[in-house]
PDB file of N, CA and C in Angstrom:
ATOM      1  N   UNK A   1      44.743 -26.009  49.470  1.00  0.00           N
ATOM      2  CA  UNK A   1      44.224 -26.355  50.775  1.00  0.00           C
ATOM      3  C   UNK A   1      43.432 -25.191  51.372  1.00  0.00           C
ATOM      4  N   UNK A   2      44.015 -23.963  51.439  1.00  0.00           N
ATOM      5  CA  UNK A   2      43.288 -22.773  51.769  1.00  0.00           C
ATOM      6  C   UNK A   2      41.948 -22.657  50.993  1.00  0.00           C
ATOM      7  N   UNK A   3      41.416 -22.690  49.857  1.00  0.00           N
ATOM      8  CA  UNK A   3      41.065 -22.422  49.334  1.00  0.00           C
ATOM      9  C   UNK A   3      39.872 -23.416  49.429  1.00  0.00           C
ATOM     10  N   UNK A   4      40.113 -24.736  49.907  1.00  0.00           N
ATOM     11  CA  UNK A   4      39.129 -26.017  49.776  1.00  0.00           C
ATOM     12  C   UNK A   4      38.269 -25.191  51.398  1.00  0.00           C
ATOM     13  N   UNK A   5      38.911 -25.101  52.231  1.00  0.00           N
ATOM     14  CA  UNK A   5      38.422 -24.250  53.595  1.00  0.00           C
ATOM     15  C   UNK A   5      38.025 -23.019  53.593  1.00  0.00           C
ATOM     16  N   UNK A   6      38.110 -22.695  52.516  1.00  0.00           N
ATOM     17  CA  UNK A   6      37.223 -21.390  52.888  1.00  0.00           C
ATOM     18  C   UNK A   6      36.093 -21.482  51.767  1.00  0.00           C
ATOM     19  N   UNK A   7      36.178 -22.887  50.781  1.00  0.00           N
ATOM     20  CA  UNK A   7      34.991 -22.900  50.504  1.00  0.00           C
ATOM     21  C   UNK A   7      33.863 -23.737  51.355  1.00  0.00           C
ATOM     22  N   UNK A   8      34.566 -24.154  52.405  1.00  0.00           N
ATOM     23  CA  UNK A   8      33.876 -24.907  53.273  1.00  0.00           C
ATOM     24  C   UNK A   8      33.345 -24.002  54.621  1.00  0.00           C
ATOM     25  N   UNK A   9      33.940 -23.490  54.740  1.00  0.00           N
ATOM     26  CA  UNK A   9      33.354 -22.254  55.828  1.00  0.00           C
ATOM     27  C   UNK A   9      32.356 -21.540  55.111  1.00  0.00           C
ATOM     28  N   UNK A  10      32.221 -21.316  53.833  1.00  0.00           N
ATOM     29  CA  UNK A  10      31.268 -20.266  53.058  1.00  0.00           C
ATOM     30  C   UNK A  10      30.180 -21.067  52.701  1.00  0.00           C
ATOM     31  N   UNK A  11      30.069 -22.757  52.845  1.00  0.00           N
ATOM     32  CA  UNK A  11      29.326 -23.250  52.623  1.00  0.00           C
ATOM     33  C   UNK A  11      28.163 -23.187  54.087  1.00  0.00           C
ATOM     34  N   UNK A  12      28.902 -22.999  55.378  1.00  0.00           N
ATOM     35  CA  UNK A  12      28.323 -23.052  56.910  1.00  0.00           C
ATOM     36  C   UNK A  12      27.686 -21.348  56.819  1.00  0.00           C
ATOM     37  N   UNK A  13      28.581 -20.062  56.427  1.00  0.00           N
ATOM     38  CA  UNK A  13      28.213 -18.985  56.655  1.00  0.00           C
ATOM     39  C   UNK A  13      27.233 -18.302  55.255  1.00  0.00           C
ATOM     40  N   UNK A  14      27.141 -18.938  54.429  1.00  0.00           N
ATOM     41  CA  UNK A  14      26.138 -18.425  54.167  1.00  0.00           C
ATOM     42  C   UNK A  14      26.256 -17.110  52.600  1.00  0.00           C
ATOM     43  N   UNK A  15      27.578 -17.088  52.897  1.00  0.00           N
ATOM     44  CA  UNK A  15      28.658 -16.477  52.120  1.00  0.00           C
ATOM     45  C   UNK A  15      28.735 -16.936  50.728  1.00  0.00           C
ATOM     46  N   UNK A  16      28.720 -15.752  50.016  1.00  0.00           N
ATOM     47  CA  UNK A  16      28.652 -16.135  48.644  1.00  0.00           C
ATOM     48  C   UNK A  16      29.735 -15.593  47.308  1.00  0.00           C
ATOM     49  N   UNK A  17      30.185 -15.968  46.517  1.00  0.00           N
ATOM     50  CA  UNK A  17      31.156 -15.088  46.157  1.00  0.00           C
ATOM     51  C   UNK A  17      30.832 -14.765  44.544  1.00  0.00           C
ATOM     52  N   UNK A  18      29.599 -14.800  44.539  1.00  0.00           N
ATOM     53  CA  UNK A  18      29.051 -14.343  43.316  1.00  0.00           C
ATOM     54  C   UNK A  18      29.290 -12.872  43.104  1.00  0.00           C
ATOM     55  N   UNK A  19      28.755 -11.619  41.897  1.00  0.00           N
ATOM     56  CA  UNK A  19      28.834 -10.736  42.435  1.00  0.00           C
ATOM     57  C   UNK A  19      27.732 -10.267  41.083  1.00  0.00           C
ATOM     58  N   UNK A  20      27.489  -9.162  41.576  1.00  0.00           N
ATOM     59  CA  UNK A  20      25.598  -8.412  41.321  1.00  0.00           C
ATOM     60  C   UNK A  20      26.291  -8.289  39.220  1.00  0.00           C
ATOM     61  N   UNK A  21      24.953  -8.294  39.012  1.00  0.00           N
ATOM     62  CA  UNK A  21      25.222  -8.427  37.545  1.00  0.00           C
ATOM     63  C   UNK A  21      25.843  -7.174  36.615  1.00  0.00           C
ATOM     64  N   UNK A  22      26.599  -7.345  35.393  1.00  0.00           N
ATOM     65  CA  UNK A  22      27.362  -6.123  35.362  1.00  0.00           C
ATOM     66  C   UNK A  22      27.143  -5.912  33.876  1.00  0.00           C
ATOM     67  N   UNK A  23      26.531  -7.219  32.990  1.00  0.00           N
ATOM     68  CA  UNK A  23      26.684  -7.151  31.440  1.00  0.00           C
ATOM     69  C   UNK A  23      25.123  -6.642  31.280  1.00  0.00           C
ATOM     70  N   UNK A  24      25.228  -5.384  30.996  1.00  0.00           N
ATOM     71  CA  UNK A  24      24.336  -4.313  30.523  1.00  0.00           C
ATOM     72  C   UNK A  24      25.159  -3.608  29.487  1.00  0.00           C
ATOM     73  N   UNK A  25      24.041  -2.712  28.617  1.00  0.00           N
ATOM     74  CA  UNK A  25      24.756  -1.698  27.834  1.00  0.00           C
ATOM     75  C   UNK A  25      24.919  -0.045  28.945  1.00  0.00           C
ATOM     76  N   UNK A  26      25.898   0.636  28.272  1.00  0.00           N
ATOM     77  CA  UNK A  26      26.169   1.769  29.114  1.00  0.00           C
ATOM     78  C   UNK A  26      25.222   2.956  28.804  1.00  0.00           C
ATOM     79  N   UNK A  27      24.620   3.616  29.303  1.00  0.00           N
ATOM     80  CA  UNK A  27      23.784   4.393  29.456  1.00  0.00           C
ATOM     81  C   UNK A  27      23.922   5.877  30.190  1.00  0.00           C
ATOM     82  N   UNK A  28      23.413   6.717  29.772  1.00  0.00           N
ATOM     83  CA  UNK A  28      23.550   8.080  30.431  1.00  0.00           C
ATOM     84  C   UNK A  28      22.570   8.649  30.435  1.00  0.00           C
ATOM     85  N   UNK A  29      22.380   9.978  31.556  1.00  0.00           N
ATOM     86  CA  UNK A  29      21.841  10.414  32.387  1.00  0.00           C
ATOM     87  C   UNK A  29      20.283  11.339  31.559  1.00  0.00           C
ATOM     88  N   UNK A  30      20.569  11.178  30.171  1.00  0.00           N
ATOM     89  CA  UNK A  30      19.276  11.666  29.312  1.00  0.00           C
ATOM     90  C   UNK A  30      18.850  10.475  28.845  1.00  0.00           C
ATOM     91  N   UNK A  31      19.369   9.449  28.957  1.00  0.00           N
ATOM     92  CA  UNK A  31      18.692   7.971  28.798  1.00  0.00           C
ATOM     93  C   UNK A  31      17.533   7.727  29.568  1.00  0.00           C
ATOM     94  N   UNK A  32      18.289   7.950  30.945  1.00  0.00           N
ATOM     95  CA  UNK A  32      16.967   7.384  32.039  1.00  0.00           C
ATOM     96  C   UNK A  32      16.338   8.326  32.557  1.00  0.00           C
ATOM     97  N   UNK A  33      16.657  10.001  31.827  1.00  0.00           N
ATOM     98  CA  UNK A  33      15.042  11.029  31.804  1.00  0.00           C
ATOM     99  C   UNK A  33      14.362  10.698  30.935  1.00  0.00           C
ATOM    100  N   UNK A  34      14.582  10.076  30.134  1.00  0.00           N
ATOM    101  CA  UNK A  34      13.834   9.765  28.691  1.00  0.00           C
ATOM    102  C   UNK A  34      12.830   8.226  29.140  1.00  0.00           C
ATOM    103  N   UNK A  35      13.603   7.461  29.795  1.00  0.00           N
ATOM    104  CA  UNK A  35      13.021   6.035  29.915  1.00  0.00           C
ATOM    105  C   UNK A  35      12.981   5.835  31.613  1.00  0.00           C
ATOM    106  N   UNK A  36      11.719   6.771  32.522  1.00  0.00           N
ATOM    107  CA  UNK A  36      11.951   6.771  33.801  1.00  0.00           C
ATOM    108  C   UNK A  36      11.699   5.036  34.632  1.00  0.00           C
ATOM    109  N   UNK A  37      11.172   4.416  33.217  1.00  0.00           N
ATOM    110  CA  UNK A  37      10.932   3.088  34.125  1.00  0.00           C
ATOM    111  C   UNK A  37      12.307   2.102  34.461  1.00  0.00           C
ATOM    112  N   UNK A  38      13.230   2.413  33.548  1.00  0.00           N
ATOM    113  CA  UNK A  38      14.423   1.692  33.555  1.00  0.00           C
ATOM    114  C   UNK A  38      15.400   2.185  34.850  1.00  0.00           C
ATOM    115  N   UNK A  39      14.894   3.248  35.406  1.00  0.00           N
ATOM    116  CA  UNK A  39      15.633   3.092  36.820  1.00  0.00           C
ATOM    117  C   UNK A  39      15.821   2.436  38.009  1.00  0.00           C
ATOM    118  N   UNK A  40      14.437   2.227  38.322  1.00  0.00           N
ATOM    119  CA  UNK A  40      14.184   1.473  39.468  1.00  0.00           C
ATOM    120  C   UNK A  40      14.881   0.065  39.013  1.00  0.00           C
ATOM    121  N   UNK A  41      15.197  -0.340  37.870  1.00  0.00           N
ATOM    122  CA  UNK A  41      15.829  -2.132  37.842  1.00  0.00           C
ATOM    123  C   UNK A  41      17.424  -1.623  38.074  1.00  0.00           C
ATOM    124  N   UNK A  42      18.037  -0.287  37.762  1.00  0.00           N
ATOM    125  CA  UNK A  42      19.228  -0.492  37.718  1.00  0.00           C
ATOM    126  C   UNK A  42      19.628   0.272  39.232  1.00  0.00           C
ATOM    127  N   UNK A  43      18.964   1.113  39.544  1.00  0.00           N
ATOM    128  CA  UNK A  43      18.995   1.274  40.990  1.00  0.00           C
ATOM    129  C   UNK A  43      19.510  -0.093  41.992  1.00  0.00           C
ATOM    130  N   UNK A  44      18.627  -1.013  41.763  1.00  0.00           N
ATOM    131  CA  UNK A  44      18.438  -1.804  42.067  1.00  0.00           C
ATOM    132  C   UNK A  44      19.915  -2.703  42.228  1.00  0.00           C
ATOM    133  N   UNK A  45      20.072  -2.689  40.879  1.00  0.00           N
ATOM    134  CA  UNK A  45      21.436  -3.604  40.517  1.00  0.00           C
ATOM    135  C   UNK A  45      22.452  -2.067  41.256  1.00  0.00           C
ATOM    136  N   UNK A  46      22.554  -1.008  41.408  1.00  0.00           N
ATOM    137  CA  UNK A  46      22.913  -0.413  42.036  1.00  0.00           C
ATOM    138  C   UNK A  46      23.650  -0.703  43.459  1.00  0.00           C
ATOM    139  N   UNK A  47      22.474  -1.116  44.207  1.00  0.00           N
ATOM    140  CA  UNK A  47      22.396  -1.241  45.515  1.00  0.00           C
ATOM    141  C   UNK A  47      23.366  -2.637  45.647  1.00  0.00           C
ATOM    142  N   UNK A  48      22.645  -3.431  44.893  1.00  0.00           N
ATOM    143  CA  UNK A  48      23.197  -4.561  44.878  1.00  0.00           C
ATOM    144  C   UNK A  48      24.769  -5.180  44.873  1.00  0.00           C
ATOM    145  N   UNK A  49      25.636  -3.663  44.009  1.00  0.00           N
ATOM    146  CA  UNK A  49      26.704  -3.351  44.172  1.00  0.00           C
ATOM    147  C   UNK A  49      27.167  -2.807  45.685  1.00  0.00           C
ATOM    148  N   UNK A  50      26.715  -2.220  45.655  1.00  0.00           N
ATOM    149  CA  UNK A  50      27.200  -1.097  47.110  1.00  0.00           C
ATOM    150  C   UNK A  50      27.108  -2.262  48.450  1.00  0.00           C
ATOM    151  N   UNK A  51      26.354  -3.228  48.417  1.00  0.00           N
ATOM    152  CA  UNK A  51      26.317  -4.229  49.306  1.00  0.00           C
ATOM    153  C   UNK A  51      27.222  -5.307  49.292  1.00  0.00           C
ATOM    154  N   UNK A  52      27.619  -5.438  48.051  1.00  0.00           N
ATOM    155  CA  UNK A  52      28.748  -6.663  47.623  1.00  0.00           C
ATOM    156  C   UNK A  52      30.103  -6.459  48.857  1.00  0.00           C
ATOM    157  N   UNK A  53      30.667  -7.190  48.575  1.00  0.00           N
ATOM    158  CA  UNK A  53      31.970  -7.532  49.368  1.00  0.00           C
ATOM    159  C   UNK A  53      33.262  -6.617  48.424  1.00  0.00           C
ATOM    160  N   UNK A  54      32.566  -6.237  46.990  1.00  0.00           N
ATOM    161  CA  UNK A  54      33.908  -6.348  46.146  1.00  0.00           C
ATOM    162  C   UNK A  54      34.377  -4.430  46.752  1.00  0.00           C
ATOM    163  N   UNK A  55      35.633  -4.374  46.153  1.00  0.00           N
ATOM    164  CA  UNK A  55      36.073  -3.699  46.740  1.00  0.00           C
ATOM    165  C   UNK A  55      35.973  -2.386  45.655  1.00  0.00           C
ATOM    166  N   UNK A  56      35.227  -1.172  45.340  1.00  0.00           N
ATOM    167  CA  UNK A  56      34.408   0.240  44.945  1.00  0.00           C
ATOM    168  C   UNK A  56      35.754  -0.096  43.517  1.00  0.00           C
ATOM    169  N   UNK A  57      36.727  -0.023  43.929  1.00  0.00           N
ATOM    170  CA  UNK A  57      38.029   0.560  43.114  1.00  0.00           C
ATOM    171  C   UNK A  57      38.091  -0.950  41.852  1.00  0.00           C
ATOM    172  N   UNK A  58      37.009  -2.527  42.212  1.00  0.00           N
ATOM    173  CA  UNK A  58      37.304  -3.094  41.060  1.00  0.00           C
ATOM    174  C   UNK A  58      35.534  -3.421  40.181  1.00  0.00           C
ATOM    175  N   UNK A  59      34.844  -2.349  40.724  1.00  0.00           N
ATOM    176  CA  UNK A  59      33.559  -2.490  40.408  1.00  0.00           C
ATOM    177  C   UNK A  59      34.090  -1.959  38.722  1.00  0.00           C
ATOM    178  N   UNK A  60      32.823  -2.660  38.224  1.00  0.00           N
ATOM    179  CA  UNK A  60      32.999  -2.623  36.069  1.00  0.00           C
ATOM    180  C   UNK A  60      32.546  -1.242  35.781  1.00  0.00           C
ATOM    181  N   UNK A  61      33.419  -0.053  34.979  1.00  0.00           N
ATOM    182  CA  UNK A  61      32.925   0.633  34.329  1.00  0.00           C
ATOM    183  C   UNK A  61      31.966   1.198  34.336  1.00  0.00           C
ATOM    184  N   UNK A  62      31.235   0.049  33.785  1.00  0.00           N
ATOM    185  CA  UNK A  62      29.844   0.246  32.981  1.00  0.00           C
ATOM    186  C   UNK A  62      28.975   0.472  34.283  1.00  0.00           C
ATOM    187  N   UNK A  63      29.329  -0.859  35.447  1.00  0.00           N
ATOM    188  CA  UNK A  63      28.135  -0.018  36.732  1.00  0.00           C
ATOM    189  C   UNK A  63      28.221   0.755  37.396  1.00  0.00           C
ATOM    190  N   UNK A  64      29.654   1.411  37.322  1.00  0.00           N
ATOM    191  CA  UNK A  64      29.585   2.703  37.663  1.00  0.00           C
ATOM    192  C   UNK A  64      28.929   3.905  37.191  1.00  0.00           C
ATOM    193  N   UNK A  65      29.570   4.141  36.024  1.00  0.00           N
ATOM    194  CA  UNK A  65      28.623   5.235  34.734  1.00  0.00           C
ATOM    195  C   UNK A  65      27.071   4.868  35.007  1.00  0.00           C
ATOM    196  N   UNK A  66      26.792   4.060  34.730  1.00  0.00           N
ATOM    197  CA  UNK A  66      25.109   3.630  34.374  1.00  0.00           C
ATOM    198  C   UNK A  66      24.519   4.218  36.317  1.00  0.00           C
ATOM    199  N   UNK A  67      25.209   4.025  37.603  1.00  0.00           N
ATOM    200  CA  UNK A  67      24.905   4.816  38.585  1.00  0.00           C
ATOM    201  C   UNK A  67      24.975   5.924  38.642  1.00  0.00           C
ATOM    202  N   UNK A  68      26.325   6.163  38.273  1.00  0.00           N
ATOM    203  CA  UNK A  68      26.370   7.542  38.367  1.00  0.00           C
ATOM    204  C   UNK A  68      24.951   8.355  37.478  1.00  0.00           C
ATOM    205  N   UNK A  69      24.503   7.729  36.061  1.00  0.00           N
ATOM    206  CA  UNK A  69      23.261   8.228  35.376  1.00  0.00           C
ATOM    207  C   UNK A  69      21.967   8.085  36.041  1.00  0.00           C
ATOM    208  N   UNK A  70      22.418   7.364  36.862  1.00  0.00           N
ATOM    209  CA  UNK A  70      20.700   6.876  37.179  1.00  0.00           C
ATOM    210  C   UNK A  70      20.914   8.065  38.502  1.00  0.00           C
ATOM    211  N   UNK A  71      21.338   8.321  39.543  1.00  0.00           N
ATOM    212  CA  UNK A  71      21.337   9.075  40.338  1.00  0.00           C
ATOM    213  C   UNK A  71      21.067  10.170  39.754  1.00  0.00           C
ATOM    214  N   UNK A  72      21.853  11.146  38.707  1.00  0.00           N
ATOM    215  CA  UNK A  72      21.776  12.108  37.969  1.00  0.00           C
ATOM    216  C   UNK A  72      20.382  12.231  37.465  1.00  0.00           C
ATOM    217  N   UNK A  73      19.846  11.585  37.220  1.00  0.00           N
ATOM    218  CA  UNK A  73      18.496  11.721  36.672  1.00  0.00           C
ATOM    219  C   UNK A  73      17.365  11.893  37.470  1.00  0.00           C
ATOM    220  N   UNK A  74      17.845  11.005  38.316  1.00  0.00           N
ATOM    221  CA  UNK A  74      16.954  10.975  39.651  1.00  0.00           C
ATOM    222  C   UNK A  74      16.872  12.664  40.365  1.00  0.00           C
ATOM    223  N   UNK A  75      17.958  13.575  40.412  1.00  0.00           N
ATOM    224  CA  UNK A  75      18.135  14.283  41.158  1.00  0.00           C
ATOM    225  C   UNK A  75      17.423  15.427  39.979  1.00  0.00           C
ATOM    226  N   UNK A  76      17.464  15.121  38.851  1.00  0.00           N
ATOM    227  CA  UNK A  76      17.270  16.358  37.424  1.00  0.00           C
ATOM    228  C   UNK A  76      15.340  16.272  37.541  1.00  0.00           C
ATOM    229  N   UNK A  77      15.031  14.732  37.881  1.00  0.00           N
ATOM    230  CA  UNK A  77      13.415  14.648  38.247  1.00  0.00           C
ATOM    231  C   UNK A  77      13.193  15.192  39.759  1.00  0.00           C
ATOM    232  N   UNK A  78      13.887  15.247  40.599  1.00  0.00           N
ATOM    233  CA  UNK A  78      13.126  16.131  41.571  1.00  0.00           C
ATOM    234  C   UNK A  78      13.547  17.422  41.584  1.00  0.00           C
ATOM    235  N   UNK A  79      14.257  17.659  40.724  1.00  0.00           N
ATOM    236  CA  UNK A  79      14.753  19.708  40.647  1.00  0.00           C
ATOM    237  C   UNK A  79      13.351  19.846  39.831  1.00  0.00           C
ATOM    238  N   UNK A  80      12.908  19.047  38.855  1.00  0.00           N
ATOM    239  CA  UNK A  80      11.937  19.734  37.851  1.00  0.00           C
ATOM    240  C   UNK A  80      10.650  19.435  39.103  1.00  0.00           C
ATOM    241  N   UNK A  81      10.487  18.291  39.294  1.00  0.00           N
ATOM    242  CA  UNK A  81       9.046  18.467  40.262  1.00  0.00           C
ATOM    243  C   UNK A  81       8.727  19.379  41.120  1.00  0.00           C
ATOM    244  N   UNK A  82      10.073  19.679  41.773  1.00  0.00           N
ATOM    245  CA  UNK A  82      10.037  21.066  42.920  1.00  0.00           C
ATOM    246  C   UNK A  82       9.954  22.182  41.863  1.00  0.00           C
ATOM    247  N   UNK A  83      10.481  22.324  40.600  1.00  0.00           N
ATOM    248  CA  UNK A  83      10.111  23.338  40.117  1.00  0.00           C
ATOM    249  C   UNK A  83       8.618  23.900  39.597  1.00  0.00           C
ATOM    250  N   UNK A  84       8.403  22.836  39.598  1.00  0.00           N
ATOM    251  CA  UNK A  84       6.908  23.045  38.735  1.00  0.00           C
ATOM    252  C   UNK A  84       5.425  22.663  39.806  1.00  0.00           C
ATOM    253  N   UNK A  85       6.137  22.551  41.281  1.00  0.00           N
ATOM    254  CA  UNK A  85       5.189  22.855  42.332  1.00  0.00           C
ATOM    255  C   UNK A  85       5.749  24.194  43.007  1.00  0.00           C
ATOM    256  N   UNK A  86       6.725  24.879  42.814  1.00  0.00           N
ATOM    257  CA  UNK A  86       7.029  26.082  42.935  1.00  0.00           C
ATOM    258  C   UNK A  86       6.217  27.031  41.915  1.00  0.00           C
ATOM    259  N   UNK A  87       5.944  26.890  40.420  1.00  0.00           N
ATOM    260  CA  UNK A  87       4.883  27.157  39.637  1.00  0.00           C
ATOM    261  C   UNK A  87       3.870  27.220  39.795  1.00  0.00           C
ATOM    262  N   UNK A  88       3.698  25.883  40.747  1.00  0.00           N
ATOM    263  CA  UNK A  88       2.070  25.738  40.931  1.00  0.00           C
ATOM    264  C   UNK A  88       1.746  24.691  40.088  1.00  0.00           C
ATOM    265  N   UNK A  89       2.499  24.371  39.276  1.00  0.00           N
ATOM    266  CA  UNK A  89       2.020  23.693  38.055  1.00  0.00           C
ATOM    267  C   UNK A  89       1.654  21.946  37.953  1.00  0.00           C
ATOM    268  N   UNK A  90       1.086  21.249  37.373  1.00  0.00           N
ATOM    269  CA  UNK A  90       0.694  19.838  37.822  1.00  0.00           C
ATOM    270  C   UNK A  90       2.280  19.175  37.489  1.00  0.00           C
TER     271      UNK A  90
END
């Protein structure tokens, strides 16, 4: 009975109980210096987590690691850009 009502309230609010996609392979942080285009999609699926309803402590493994890489990389490309406009360099 609970359960028939709160799929009926989620049908009025809009509410969804899907959750952001998780079946990827696992990846690390010289992956996505190597392949800078593959960030922006998992960023993405990133965010998509961090917005969910689910609760940090039952998020999958894999989208954790694969954030945690993609941030890491992200931060290893602007240490080198600041480095190499500290150079001078293009």
């Amino acid at each position: 009975m609970l359960g028939a009502a709160l799929a009926f309230i989620s049908l009025f609010t809009g509410s969804s109980t899907s959750t952001p996609p998780a079946d990827m392979p696992l990846r690390d942080a010289k992956y996505y210096e190597a392949n800078p285009a593959e960030m922006p999609p998992m960023q993405t699926i990133c965010e998509q987590w961090k917005a969910s309803k689910v609760p940090v402590t039952a998020f999958p493994s894999v989208v954790v690691s694969n954030c945690h890489a993609v941030l890491e990389a992200s931060e290893f490309a602007k240490r080198q850009a600041a480095l190499r406009a500290y150079r001078g360099e293009k």
